[in-house]
C-alpha atoms as a PDB file:
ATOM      1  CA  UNK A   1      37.498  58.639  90.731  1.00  0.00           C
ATOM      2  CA  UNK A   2      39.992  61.283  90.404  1.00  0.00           C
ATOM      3  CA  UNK A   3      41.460  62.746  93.384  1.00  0.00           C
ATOM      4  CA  UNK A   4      44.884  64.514  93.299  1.00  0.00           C
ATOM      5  CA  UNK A   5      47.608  65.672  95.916  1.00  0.00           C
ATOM      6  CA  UNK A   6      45.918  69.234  95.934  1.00  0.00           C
ATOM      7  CA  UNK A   7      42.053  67.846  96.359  1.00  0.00           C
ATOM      8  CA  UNK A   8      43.724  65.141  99.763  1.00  0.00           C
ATOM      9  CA  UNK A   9      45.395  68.568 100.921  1.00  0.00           C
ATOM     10  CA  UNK A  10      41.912  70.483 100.530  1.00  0.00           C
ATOM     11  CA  UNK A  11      40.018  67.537 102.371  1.00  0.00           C
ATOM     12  CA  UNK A  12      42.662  67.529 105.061  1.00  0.00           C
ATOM     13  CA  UNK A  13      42.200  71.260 105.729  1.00  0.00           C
ATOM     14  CA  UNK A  14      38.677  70.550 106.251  1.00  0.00           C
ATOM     15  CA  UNK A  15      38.143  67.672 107.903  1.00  0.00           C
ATOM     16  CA  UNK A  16      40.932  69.304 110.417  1.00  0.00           C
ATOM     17  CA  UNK A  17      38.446  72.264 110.726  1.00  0.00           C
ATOM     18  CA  UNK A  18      35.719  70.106 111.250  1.00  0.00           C
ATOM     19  CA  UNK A  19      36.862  67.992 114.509  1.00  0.00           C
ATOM     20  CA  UNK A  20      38.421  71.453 115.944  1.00  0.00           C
ATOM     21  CA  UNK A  21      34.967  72.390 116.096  1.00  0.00           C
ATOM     22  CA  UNK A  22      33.460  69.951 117.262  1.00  0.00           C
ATOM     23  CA  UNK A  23      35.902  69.925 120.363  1.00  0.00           C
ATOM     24  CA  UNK A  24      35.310  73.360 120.950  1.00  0.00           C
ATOM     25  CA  UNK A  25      32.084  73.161 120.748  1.00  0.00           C
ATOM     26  CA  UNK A  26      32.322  70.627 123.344  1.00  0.00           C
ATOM     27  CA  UNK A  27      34.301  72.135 125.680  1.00  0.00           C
ATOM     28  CA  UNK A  28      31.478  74.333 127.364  1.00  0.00           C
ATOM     29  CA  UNK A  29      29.014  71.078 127.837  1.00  0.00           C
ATOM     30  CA  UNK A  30      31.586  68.313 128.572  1.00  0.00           C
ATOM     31  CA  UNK A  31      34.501  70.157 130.079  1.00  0.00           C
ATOM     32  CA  UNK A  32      34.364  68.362 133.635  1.00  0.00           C
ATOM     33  CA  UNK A  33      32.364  65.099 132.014  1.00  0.00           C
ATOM     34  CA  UNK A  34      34.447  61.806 131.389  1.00  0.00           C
ATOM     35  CA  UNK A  35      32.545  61.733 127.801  1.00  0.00           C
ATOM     36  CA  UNK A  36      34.363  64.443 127.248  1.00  0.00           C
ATOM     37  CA  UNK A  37      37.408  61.821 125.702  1.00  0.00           C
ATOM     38  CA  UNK A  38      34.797  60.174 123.856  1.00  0.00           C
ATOM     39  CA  UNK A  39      34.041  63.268 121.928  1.00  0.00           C
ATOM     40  CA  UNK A  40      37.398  63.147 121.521  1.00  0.00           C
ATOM     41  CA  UNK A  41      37.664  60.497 119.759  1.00  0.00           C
ATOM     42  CA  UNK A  42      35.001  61.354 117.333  1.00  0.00           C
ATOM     43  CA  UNK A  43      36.566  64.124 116.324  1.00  0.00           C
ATOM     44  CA  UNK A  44      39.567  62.262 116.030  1.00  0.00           C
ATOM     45  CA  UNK A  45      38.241  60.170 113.569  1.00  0.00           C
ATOM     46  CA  UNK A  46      36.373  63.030 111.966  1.00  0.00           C
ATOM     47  CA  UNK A  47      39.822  64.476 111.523  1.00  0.00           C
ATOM     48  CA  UNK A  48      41.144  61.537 109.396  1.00  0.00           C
ATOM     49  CA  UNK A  49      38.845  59.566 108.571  1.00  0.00           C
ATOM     50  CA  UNK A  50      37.736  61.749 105.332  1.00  0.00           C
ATOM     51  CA  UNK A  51      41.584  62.344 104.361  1.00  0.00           C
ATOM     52  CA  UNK A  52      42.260  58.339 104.716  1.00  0.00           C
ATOM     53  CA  UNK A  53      39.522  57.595 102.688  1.00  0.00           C
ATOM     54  CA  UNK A  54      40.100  59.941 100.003  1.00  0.00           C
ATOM     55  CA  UNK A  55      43.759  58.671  99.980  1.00  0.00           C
ATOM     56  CA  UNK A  56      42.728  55.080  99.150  1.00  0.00           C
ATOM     57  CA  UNK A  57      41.101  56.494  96.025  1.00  0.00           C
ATOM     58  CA  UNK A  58      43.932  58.725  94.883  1.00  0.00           C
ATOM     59  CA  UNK A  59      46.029  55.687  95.646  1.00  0.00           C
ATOM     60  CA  UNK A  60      43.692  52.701  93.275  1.00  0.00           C
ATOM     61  CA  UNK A  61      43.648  56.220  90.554  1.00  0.00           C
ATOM     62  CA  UNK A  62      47.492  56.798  91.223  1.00  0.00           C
ATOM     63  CA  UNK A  63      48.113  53.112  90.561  1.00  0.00           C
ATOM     64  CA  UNK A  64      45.979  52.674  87.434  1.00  0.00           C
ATOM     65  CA  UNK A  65      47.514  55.786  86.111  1.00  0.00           C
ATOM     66  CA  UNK A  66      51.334  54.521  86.629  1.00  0.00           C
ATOM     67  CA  UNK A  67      50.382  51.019  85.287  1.00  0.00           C
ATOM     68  CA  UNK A  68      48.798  51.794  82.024  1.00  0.00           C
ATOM     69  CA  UNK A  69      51.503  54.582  81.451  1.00  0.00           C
ATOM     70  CA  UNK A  70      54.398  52.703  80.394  1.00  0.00           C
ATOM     71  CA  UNK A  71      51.859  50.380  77.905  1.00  0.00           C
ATOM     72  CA  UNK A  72      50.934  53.784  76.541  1.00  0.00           C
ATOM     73  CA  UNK A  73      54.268  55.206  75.719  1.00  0.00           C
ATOM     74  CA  UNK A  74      55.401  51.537  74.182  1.00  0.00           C
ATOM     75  CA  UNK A  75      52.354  52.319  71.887  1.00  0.00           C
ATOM     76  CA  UNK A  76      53.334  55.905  71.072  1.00  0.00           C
ATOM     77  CA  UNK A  77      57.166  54.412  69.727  1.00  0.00           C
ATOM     78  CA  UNK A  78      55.551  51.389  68.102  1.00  0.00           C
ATOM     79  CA  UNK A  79      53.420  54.319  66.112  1.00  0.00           C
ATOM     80  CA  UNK A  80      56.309  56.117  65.495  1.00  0.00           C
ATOM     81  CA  UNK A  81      58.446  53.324  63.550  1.00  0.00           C
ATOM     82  CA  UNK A  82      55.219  52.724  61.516  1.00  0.00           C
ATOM     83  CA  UNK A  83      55.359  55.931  60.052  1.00  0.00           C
ATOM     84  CA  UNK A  84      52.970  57.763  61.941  1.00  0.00           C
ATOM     85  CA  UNK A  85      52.377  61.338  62.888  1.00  0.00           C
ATOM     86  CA  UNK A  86      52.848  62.166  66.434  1.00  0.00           C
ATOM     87  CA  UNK A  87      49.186  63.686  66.519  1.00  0.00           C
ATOM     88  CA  UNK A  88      47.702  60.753  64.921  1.00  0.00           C
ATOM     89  CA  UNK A  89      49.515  58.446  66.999  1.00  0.00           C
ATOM     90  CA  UNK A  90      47.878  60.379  70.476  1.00  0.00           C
ATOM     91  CA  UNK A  91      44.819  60.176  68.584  1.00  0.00           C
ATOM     92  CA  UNK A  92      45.074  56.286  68.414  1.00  0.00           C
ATOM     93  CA  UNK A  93      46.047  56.143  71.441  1.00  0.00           C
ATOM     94  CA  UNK A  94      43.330  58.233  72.740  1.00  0.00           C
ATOM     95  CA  UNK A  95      40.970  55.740  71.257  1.00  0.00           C
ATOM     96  CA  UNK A  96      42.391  52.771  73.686  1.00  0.00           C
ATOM     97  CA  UNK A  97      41.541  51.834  77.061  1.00  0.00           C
ATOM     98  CA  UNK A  98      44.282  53.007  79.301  1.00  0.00           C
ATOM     99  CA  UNK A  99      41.911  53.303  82.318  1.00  0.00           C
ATOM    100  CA  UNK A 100      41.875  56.814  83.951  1.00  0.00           C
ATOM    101  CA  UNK A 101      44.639  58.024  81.549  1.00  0.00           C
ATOM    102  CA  UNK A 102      42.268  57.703  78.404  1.00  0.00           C
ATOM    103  CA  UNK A 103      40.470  60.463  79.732  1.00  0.00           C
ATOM    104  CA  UNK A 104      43.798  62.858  80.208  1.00  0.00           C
ATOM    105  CA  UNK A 105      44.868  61.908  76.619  1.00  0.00           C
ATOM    106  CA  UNK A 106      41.715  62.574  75.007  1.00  0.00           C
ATOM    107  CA  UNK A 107      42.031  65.727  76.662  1.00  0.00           C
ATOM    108  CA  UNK A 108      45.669  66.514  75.197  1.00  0.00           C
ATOM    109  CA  UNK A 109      44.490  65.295  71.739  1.00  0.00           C
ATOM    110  CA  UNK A 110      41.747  68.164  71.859  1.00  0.00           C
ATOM    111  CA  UNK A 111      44.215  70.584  73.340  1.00  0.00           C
ATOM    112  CA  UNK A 112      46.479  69.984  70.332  1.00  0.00           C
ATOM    113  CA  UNK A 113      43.391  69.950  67.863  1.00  0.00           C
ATOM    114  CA  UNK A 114      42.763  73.368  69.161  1.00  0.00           C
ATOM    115  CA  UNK A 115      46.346  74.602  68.659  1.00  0.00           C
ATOM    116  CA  UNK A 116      48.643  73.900  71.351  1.00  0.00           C
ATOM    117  CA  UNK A 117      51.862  72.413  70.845  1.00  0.00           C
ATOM    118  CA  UNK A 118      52.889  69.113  71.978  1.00  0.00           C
ATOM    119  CA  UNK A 119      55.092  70.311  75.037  1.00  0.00           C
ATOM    120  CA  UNK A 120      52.601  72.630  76.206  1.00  0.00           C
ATOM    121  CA  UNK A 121      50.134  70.120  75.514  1.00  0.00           C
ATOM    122  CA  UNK A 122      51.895  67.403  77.864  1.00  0.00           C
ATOM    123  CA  UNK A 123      52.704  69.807  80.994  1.00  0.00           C
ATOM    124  CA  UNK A 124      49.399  70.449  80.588  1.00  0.00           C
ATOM    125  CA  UNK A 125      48.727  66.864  80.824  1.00  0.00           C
ATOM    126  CA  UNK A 126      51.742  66.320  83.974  1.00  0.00           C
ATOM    127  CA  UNK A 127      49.965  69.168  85.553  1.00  0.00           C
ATOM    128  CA  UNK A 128      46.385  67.505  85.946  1.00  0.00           C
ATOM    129  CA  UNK A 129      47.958  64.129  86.736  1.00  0.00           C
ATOM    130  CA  UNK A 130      49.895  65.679  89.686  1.00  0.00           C
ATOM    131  CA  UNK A 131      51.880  62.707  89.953  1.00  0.00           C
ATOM    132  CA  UNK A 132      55.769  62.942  90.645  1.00  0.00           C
ATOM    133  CA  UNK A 133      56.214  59.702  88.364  1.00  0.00           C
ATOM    134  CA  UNK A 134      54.222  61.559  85.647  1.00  0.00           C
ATOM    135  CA  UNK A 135      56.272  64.462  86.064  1.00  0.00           C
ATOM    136  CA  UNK A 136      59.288  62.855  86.174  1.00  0.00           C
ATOM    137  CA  UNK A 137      58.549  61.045  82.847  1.00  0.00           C
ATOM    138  CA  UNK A 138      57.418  64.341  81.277  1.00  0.00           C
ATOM    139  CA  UNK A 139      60.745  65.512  81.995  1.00  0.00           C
ATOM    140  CA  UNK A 140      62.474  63.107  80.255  1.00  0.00           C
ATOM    141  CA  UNK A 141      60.447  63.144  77.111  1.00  0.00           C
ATOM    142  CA  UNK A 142      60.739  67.152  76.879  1.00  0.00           C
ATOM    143  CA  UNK A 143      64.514  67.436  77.807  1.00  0.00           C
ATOM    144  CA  UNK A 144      65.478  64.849  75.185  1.00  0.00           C
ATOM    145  CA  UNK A 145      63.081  65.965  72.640  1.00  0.00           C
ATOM    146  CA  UNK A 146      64.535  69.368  72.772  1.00  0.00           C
ATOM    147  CA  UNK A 147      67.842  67.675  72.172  1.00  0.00           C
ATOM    148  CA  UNK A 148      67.434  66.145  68.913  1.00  0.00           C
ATOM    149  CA  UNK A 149      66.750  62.730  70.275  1.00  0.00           C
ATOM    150  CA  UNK A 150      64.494  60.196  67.866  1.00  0.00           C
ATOM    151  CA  UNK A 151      60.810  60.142  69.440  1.00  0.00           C
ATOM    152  CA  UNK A 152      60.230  56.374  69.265  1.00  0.00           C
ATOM    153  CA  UNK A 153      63.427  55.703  71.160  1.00  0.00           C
ATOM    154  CA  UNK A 154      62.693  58.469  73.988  1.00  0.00           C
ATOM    155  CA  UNK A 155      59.097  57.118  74.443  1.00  0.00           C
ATOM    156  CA  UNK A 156      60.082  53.415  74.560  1.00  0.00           C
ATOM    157  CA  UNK A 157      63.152  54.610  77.212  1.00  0.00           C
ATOM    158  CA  UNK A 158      60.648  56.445  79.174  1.00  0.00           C
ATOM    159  CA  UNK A 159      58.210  53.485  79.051  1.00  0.00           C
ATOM    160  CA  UNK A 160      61.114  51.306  80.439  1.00  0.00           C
ATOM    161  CA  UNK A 161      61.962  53.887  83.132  1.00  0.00           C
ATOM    162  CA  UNK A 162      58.570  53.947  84.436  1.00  0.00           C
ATOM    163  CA  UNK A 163      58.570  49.803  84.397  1.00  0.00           C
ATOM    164  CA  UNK A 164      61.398  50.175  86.578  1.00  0.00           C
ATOM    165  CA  UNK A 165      59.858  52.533  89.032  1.00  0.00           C
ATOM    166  CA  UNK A 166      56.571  50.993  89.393  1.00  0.00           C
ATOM    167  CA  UNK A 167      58.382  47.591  90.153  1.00  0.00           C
ATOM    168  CA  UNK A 168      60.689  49.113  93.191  1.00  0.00           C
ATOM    169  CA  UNK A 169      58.075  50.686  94.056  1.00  0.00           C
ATOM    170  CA  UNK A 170      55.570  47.187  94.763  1.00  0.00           C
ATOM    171  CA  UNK A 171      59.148  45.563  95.880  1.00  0.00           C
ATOM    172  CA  UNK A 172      59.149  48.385  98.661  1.00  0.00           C
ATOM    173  CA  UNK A 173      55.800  48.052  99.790  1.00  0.00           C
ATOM    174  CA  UNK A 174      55.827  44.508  99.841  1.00  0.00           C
ATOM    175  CA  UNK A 175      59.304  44.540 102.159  1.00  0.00           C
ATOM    176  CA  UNK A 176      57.680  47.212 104.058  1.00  0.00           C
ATOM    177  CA  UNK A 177      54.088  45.292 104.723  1.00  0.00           C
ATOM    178  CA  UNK A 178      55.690  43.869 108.248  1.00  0.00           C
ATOM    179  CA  UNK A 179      56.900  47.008 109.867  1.00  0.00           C
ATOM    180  CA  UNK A 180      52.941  48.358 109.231  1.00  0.00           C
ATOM    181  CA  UNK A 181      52.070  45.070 111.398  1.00  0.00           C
ATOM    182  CA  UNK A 182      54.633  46.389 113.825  1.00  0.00           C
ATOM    183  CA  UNK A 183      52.721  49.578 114.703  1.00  0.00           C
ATOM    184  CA  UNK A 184      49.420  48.010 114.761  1.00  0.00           C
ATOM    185  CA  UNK A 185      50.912  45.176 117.428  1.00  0.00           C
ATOM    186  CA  UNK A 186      52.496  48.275 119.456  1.00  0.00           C
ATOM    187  CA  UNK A 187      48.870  50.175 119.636  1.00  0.00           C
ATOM    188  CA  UNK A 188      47.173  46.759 120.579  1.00  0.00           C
ATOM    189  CA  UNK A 189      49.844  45.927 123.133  1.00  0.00           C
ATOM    190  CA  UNK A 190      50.076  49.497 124.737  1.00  0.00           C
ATOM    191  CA  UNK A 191      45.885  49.168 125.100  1.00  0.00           C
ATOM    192  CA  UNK A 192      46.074  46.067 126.604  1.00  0.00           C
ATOM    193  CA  UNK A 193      48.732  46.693 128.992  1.00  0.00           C
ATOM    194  CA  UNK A 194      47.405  49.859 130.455  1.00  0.00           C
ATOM    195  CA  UNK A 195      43.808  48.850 130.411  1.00  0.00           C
ATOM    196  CA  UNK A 196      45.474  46.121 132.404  1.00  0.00           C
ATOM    197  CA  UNK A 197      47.047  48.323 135.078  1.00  0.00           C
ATOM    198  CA  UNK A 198      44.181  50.215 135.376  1.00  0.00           C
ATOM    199  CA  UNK A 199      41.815  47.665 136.127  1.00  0.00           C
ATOM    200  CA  UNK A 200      44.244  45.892 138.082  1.00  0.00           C
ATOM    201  CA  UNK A 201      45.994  48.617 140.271  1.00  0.00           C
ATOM    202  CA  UNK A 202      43.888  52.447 139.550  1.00  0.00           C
ATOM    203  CA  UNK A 203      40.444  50.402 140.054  1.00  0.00           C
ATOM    204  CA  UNK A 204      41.344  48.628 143.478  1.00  0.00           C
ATOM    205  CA  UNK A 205      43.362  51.161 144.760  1.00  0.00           C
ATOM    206  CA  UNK A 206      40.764  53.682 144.379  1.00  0.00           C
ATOM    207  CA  UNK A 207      38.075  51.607 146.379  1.00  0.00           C
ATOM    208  CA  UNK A 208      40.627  50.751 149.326  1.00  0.00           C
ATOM    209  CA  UNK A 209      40.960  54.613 149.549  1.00  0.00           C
ATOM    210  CA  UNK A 210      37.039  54.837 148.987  1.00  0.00           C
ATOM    211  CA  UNK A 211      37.275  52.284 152.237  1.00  0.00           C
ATOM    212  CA  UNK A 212      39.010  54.325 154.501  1.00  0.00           C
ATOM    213  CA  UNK A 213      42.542  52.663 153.941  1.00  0.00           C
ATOM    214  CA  UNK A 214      45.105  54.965 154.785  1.00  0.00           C
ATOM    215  CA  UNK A 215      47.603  52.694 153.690  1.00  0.00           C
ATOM    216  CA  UNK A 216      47.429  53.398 149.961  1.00  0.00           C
ATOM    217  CA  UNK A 217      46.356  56.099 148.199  1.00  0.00           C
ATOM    218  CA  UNK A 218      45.973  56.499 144.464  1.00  0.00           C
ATOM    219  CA  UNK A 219      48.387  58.589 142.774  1.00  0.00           C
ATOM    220  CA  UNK A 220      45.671  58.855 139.924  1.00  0.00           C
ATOM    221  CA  UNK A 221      41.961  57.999 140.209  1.00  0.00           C
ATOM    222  CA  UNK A 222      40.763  55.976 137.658  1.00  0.00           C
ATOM    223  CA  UNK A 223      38.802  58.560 135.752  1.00  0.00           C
ATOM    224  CA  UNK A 224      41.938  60.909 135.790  1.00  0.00           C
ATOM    225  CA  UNK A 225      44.030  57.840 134.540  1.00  0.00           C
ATOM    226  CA  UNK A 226      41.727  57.077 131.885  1.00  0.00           C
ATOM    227  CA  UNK A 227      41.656  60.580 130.351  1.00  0.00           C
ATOM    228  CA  UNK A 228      45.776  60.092 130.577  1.00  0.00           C
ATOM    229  CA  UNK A 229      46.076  56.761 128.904  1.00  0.00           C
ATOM    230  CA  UNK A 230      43.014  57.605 126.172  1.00  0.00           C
ATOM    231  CA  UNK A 231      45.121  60.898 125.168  1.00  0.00           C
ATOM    232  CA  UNK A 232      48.578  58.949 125.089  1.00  0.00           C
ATOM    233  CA  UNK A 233      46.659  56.549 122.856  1.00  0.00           C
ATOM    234  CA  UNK A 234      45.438  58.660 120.512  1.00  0.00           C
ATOM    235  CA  UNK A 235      48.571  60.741 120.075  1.00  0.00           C
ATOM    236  CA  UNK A 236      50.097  56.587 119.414  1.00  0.00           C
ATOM    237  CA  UNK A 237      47.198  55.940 117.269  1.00  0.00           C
ATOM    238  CA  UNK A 238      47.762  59.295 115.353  1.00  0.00           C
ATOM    239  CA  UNK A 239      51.839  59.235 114.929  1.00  0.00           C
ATOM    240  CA  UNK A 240      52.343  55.624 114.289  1.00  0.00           C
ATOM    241  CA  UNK A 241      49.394  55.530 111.270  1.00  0.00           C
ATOM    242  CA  UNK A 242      51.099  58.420 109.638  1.00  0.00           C
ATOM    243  CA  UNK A 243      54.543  57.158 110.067  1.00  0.00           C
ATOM    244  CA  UNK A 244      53.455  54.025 108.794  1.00  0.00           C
ATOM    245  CA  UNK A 245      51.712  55.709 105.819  1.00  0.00           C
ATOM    246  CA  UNK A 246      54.972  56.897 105.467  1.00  0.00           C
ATOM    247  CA  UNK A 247      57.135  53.431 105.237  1.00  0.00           C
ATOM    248  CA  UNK A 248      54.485  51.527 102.961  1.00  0.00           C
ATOM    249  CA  UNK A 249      53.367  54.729 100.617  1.00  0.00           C
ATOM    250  CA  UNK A 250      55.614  56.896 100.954  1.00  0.00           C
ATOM    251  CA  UNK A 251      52.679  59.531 101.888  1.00  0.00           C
ATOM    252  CA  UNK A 252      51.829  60.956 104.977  1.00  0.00           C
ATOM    253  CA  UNK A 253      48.409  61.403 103.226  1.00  0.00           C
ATOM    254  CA  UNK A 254      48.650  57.400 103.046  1.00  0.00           C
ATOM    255  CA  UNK A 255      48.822  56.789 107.077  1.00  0.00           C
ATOM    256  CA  UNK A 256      45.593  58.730 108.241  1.00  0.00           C
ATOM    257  CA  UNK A 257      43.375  55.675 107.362  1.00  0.00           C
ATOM    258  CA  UNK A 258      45.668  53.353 109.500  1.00  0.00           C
ATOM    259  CA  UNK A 259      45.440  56.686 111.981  1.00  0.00           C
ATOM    260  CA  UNK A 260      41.765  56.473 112.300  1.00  0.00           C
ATOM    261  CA  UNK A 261      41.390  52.548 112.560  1.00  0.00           C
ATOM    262  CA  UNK A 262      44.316  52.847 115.325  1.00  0.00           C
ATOM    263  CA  UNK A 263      42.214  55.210 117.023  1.00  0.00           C
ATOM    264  CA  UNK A 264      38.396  54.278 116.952  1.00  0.00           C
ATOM    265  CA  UNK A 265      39.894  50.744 118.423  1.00  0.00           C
ATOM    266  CA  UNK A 266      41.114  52.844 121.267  1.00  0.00           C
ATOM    267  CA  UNK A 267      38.086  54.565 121.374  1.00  0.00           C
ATOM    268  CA  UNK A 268      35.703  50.904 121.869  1.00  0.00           C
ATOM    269  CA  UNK A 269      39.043  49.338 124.194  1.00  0.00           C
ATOM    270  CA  UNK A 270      38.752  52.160 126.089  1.00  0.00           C
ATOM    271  CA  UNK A 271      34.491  52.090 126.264  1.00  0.00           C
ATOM    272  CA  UNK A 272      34.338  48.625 126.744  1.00  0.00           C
ATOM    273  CA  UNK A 273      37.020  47.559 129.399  1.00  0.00           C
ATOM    274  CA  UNK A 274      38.275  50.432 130.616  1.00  0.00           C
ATOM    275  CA  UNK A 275      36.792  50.478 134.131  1.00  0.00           C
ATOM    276  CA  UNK A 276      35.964  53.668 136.033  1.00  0.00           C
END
């Protein structure tokens, strides 16, 4: 399925609509209610759940697309030193199974069938993919085209070039894999440890007060604390997914599904064993 940078910004607007109104909605019935957090959370996840998922199609469509592209520009130069005419040779190529891309170049092909010339033709093409690497490579081909340079040699370059991105690019995120760990461990230790206190110091300090102790007295009551720690957790839950969308994909668009894992498992840590 196709979904580019400008439909994940579209979904993000929305879904961010979507949980503000819930919330405020909300507010009138739950305002003084502990379920209040709970809500919370749902529109947390409401938030970013859509924008995550949506993400991990444009990614398996991003990567498709950046994989079959460099096969497809070896295949435009090997047409070239046959001999063949650059619209016959996008017409062959149109004809191949690139994956998602066979679509965009049978596109182009009618595009120049119906007049337009190849540049125009292939920002047209750059401009549906969306992709930087796309654009990047488009680049490239028109700059040196328009300076003289032999076609078969600018294609085959270009296929190199994007070889050479797409393999730093799976060297980064496989380097980068750990540190995502990292902020998963910090969110599971930071919900153990202050489910911990709670349940350990809030809870029993909070019935010796209940008791008549005069000795100790709660400086938060475990409701208040819970509303505290939930809130610190989802703000954790929210900042370390998109930073680590950030490391692995380089997309803050990539983090929002770790975002909403991170926080529904605050949301059933805090329903399950947070005391009150």
């Amino acid at each position: 399925m196709k979904i580019t940078r400008k439909t994940l910004k579209n979904i993000a607007i929305i879904s961010a609509i979507a949980a503000l109104a819930i919330v405020f909605a909300a507010l009138p019935y739950y305002f003084a209610s502990p379920d209040l957090d709970y809500i919370i959370v749902i529109a947390f996840t409401i938030g970013v759940l859509p924008s995550g998922i949506a993400s991990v199609i444009h990614n398996r469509w991003q990567n498709k697309i950046e994989k079959a592209t460099p096969d497809f520009l070896r295949d435009i130069s090997t047409s070239f030193k046959t001999g063949m005419p650059l619209y016959t040779a996008l017409e062959h190529a149109a004809q191949r199974d690139y994956g998602p891309l066979t679509d965009e170049l049978k596109l182009m092909v009618s595009q120049m069938s119906w007049g337009m010339n190849f540049n125009d033709a292939l920002m047209e093409f750059s401009k549906r993919i969306d992709l930087p690497l796309m654009k990047r490579a488009t680049v490239l081909i028109l700059e040196a085209g328009r300076h003289g340079g032999d076609l078969s040699d600018i294609f085959d370059s270009t296929a190199k070039y994007v070889d050479n991105v797409n393999a730093w690019t799976n060297k980064r995120k496989t380097q980068t894999l750990p540190y995502v760990a990292i902020f998963y461990f910090s969110v599971m230790i930071f919900l153990f440890i202050i489910i911990l206190i709670s349940n350990m110091i809030f809870v029993p300090m909070s019935e010796m007060a209940e008791e008549g102790s005069g000795l100790i007295n709660p400086v938060l009551t475990p409701i208040v604390a819970r509303r505290v720690f939930l809130h610190t957790a989802l703000m954790e839950a929210f900042f370390g997914g998109i930073l680590a969308g950030r490391i692995h994909e380089n997309s803050f668009f990539g983090g929002l599904k770790h975002a909403a894992i991170l926080a529904i498992v605050a949301g059933l840590a805090f329903f399950i064993f947070f005391q009150t």
